[in-house]
PDB file of N, CA and C in Angstrom:
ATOM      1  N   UNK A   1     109.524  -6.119  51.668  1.00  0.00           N
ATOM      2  CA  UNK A   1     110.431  -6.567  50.643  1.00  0.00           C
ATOM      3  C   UNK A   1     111.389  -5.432  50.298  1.00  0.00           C
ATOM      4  N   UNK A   2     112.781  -5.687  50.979  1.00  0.00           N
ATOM      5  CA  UNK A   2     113.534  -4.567  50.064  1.00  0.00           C
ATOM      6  C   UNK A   2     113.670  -4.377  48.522  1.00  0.00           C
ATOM      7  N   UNK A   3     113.830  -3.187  48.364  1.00  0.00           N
ATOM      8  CA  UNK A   3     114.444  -3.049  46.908  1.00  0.00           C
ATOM      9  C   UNK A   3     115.603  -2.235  46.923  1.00  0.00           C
ATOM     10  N   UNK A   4     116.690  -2.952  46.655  1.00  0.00           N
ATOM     11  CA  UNK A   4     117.786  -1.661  46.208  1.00  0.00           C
ATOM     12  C   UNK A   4     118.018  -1.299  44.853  1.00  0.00           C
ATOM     13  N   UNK A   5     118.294  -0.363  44.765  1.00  0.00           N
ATOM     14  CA  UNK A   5     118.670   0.503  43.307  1.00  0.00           C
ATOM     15  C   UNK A   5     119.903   1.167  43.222  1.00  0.00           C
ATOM     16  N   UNK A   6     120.911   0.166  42.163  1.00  0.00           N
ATOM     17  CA  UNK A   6     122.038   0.769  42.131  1.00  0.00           C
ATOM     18  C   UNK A   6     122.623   1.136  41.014  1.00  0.00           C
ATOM     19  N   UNK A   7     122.603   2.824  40.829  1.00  0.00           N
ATOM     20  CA  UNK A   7     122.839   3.024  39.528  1.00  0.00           C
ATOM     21  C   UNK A   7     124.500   3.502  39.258  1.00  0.00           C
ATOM     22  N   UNK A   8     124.847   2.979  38.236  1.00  0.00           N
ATOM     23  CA  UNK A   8     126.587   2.675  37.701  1.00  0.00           C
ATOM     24  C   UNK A   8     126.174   3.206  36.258  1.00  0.00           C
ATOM     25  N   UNK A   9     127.410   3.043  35.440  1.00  0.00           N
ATOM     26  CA  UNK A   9     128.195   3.155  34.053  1.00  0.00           C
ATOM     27  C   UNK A   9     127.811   1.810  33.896  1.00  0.00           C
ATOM     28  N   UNK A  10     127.718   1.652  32.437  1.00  0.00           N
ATOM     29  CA  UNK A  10     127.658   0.228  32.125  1.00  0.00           C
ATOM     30  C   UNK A  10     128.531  -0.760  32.470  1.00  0.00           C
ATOM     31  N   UNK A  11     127.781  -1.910  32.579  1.00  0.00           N
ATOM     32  CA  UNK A  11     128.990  -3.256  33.206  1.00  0.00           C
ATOM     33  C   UNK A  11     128.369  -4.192  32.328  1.00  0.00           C
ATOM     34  N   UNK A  12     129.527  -5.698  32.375  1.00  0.00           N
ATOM     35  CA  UNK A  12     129.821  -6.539  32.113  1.00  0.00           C
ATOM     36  C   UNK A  12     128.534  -7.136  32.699  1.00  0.00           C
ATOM     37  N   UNK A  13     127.902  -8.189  31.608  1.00  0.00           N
ATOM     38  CA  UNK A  13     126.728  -9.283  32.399  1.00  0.00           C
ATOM     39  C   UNK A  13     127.035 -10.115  33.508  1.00  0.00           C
ATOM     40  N   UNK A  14     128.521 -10.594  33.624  1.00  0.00           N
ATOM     41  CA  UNK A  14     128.711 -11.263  34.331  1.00  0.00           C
ATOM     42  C   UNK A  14     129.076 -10.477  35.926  1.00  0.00           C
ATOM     43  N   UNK A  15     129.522  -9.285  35.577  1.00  0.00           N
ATOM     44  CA  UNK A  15     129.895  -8.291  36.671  1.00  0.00           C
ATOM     45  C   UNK A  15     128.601  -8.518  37.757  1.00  0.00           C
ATOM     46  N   UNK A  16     127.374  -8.373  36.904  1.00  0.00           N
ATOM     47  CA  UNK A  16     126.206  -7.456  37.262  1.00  0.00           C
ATOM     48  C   UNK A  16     125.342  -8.726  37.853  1.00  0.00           C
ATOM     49  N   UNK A  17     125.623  -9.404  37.579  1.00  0.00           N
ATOM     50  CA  UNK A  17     125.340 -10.831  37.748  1.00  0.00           C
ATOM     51  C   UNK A  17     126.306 -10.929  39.577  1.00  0.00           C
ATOM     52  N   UNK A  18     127.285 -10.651  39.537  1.00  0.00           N
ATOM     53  CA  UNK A  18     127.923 -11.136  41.009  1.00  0.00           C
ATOM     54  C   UNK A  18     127.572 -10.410  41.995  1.00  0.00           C
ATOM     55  N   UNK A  19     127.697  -8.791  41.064  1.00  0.00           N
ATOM     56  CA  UNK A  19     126.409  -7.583  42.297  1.00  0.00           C
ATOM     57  C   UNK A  19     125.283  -8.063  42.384  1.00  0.00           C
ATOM     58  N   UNK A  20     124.209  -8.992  41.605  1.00  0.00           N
ATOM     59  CA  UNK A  20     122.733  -9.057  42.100  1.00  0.00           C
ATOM     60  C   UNK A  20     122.844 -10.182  42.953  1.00  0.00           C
ATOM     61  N   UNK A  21     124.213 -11.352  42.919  1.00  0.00           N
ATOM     62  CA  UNK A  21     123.963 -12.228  44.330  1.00  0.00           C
ATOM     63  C   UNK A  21     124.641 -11.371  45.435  1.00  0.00           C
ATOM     64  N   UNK A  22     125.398 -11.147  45.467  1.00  0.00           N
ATOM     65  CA  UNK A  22     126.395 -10.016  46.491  1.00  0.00           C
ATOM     66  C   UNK A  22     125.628  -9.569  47.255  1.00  0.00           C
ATOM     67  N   UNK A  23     125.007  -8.354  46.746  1.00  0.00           N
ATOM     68  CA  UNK A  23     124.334  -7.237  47.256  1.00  0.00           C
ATOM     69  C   UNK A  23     122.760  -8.519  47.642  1.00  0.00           C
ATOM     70  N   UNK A  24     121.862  -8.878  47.250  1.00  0.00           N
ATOM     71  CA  UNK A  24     120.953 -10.202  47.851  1.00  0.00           C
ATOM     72  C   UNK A  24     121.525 -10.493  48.673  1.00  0.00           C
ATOM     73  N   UNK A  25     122.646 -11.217  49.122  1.00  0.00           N
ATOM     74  CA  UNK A  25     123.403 -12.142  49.834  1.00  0.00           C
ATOM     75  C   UNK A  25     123.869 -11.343  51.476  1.00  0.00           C
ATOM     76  N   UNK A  26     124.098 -10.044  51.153  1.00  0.00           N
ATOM     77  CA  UNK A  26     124.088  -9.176  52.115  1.00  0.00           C
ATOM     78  C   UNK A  26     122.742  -8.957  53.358  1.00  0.00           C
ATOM     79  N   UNK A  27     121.587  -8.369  52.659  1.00  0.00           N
ATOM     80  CA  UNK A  27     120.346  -8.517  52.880  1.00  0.00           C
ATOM     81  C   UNK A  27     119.634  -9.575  53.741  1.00  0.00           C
ATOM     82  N   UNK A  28     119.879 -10.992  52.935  1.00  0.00           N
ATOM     83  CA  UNK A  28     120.108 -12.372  53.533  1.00  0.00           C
ATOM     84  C   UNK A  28     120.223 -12.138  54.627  1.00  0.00           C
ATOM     85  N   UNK A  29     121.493 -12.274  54.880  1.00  0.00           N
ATOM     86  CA  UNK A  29     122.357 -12.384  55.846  1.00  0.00           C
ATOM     87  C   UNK A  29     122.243 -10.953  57.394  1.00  0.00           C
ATOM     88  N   UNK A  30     121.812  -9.775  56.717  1.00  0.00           N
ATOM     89  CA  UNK A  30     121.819  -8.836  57.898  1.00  0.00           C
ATOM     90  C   UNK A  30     120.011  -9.017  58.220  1.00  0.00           C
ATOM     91  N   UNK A  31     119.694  -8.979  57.397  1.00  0.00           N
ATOM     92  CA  UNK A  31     117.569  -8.889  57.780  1.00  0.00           C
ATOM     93  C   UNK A  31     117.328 -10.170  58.102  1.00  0.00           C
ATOM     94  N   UNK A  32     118.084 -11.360  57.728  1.00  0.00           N
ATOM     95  CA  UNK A  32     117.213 -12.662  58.145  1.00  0.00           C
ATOM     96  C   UNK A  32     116.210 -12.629  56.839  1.00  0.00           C
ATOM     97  N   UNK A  33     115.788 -12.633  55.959  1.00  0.00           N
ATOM     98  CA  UNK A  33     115.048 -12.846  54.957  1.00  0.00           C
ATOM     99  C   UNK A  33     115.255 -13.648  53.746  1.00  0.00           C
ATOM    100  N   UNK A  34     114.637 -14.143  52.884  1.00  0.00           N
ATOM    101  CA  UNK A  34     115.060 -15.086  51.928  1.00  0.00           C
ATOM    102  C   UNK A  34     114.818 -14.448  50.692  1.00  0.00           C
ATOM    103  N   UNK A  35     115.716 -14.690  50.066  1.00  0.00           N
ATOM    104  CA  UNK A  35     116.276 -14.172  49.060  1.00  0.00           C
ATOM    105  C   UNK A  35     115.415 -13.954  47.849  1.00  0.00           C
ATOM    106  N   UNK A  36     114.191 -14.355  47.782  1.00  0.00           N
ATOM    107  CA  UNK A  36     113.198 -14.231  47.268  1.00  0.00           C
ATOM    108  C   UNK A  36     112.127 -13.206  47.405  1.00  0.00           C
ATOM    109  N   UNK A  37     112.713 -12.501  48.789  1.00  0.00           N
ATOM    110  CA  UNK A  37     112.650 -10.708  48.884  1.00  0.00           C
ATOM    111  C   UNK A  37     112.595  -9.810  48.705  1.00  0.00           C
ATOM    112  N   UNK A  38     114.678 -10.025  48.168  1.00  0.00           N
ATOM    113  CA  UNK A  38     115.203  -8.882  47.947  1.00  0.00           C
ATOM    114  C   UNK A  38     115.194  -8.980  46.252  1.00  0.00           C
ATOM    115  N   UNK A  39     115.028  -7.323  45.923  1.00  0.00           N
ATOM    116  CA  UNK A  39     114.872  -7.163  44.373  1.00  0.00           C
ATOM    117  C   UNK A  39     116.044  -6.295  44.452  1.00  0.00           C
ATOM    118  N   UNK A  40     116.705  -6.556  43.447  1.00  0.00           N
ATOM    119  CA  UNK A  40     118.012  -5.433  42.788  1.00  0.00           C
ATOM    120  C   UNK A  40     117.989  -4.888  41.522  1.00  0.00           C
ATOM    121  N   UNK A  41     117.720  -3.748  41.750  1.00  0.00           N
ATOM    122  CA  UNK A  41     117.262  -2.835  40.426  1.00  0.00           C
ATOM    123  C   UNK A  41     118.795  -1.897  39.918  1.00  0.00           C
ATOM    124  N   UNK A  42     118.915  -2.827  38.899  1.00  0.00           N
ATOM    125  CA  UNK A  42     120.050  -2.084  38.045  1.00  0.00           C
ATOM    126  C   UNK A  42     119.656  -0.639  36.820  1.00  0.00           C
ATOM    127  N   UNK A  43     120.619   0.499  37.382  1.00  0.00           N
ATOM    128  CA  UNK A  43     120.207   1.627  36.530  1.00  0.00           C
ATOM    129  C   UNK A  43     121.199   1.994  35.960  1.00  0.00           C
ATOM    130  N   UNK A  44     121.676   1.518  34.805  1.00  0.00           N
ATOM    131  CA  UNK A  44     123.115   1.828  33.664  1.00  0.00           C
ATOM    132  C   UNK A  44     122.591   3.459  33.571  1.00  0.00           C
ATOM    133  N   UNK A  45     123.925   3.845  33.535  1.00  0.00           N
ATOM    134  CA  UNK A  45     123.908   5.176  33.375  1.00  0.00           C
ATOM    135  C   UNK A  45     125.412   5.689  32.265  1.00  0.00           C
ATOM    136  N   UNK A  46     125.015   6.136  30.620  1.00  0.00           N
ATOM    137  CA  UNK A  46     125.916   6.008  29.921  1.00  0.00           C
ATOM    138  C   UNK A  46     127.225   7.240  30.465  1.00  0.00           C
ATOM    139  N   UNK A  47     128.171   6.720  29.930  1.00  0.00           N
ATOM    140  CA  UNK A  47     129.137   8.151  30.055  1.00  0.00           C
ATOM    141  C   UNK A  47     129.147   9.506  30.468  1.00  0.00           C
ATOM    142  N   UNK A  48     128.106   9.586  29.255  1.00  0.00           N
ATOM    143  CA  UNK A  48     127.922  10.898  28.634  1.00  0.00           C
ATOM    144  C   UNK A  48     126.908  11.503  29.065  1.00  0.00           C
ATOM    145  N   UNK A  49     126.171  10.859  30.458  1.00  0.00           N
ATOM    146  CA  UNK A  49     125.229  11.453  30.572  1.00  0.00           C
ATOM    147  C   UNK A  49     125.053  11.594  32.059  1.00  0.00           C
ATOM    148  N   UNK A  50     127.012  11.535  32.726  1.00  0.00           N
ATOM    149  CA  UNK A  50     127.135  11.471  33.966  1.00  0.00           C
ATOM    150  C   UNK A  50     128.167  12.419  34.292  1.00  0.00           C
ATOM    151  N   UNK A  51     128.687  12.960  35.797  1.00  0.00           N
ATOM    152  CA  UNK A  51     129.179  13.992  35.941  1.00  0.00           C
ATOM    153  C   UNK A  51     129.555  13.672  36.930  1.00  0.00           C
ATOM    154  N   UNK A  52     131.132  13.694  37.076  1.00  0.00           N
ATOM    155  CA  UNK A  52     132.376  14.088  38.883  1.00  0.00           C
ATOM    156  C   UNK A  52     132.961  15.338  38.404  1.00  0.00           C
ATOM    157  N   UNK A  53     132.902  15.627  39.305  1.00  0.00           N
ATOM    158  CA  UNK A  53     133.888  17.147  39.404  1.00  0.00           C
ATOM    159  C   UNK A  53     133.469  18.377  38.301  1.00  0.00           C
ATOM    160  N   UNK A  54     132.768  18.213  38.070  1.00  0.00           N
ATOM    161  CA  UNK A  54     132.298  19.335  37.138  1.00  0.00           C
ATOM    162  C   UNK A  54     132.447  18.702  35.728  1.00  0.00           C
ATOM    163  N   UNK A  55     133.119  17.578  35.110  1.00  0.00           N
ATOM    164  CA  UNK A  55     133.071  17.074  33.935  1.00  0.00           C
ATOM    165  C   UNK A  55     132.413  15.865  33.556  1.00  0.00           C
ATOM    166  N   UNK A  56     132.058  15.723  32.494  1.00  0.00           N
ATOM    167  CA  UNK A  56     131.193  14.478  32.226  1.00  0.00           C
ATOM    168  C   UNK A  56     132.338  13.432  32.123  1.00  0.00           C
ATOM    169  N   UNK A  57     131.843  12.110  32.354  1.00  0.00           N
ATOM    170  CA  UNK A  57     132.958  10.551  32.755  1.00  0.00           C
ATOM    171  C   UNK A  57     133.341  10.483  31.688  1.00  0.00           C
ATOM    172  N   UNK A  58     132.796  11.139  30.530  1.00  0.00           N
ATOM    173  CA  UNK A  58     132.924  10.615  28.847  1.00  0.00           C
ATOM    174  C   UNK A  58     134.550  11.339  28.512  1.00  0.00           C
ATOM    175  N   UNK A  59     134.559  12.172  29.256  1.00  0.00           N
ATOM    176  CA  UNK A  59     135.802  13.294  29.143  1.00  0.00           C
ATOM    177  C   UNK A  59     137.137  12.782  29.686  1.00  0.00           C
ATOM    178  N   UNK A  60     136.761  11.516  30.246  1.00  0.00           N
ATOM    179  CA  UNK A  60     138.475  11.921  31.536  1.00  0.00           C
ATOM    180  C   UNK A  60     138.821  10.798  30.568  1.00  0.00           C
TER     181      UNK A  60
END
């Protein structure tokens, strides 16, 4: 059973909602498996507690 884990900045329910068929739907489709498989583990990650380029996302 895969599991993917994809951790982002906060999103929209409905966003997160089109990534957990999307990203499933992918899986599907390349492994041959049913969708009752694949698990998608969402990891919100706030602003302020993330970092590109040497500055936190909360900054730019």
């Amino acid at each position: 059973m895969p599991i993917v884990t994809i951790q982002q900045g906060p999103r929209d329910i409905e966003l997160k909602r089109e990534l957990v068929a999307r990203v499933t739907d992918a899986f599907v489709d390349s492994l041959k498996i049913p969708a009752e498989a694949v698990q998608v583990w969402i990891h919100e990650v706030p602003a302020d507690s993330w970092g590109v380029a040497g500055k936190l996302t909360a900054d730019k």
